[in-house]
Protein backbone atom coordinates (compact mmCIF):
# COMPACT_ATOMS: atom_id res chain seq x y z
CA UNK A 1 110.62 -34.26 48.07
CA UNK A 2 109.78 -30.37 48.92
CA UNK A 3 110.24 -28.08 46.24
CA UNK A 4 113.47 -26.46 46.99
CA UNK A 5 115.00 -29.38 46.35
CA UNK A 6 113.22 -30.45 43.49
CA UNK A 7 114.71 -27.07 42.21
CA UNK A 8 117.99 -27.15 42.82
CA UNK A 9 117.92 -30.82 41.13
CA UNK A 10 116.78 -29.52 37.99
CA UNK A 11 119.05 -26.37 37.89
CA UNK A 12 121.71 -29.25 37.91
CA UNK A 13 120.10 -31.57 35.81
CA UNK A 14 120.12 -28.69 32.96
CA UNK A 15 123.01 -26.95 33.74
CA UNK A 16 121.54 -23.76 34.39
CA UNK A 17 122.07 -21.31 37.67
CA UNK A 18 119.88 -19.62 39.81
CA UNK A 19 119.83 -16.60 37.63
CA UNK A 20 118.61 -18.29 34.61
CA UNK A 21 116.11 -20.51 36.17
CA UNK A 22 114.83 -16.91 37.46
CA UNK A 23 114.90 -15.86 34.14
CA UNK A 24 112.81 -18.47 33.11
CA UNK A 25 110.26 -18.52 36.06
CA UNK A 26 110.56 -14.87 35.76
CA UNK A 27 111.31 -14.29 39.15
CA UNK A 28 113.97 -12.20 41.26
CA UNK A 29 116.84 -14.25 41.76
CA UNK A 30 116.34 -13.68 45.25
CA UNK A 31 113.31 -14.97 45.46
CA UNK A 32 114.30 -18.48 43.60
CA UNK A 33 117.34 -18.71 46.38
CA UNK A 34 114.74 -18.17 49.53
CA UNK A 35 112.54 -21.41 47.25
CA UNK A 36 115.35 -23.46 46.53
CA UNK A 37 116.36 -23.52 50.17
CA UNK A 38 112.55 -23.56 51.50
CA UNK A 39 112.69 -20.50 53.08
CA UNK A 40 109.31 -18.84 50.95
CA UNK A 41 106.26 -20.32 49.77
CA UNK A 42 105.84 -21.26 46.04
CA UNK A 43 102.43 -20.14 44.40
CA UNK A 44 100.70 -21.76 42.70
CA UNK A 45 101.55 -19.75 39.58
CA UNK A 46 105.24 -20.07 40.01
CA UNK A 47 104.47 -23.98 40.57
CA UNK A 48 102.91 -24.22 37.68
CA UNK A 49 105.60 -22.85 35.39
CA UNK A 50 108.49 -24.94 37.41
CA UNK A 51 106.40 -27.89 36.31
CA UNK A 52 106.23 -26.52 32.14
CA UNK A 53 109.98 -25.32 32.68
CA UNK A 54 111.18 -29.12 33.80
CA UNK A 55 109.03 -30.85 31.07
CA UNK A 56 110.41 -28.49 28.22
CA UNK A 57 113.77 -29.42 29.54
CA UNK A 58 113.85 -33.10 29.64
CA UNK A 59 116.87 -34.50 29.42
């Protein structure tokens, strides 16, 4: 699975939009869109806190 799409599963899985995952990756919306639909490159930084951010939020 790329990322994108592992992000947009876990924005639905919580319930939360694009703006508030931002918020929590603290990233520009905009760049979280351009990642969720693979169009930019995820650090390694910003993979890292996707990873903290979907096991804080387990369901």
């Amino acid at each position: 699975m790329q990322l994108g799409k592992a992000l947009t599963n876990l924005s639905i899985r919580q319930g939360i939009n694009g703006e508030q995952m931002a918020k929590e990756l603290h990233l520009d919306p905009t760049t979280v869109s351009k990642m969720k639909n693979d169009k930019r490159n995820v650090t390694t930084d910003t993979a890292y806190r996707y990873t903290t951010m979907a096991n804080t939020h387990k369901m």
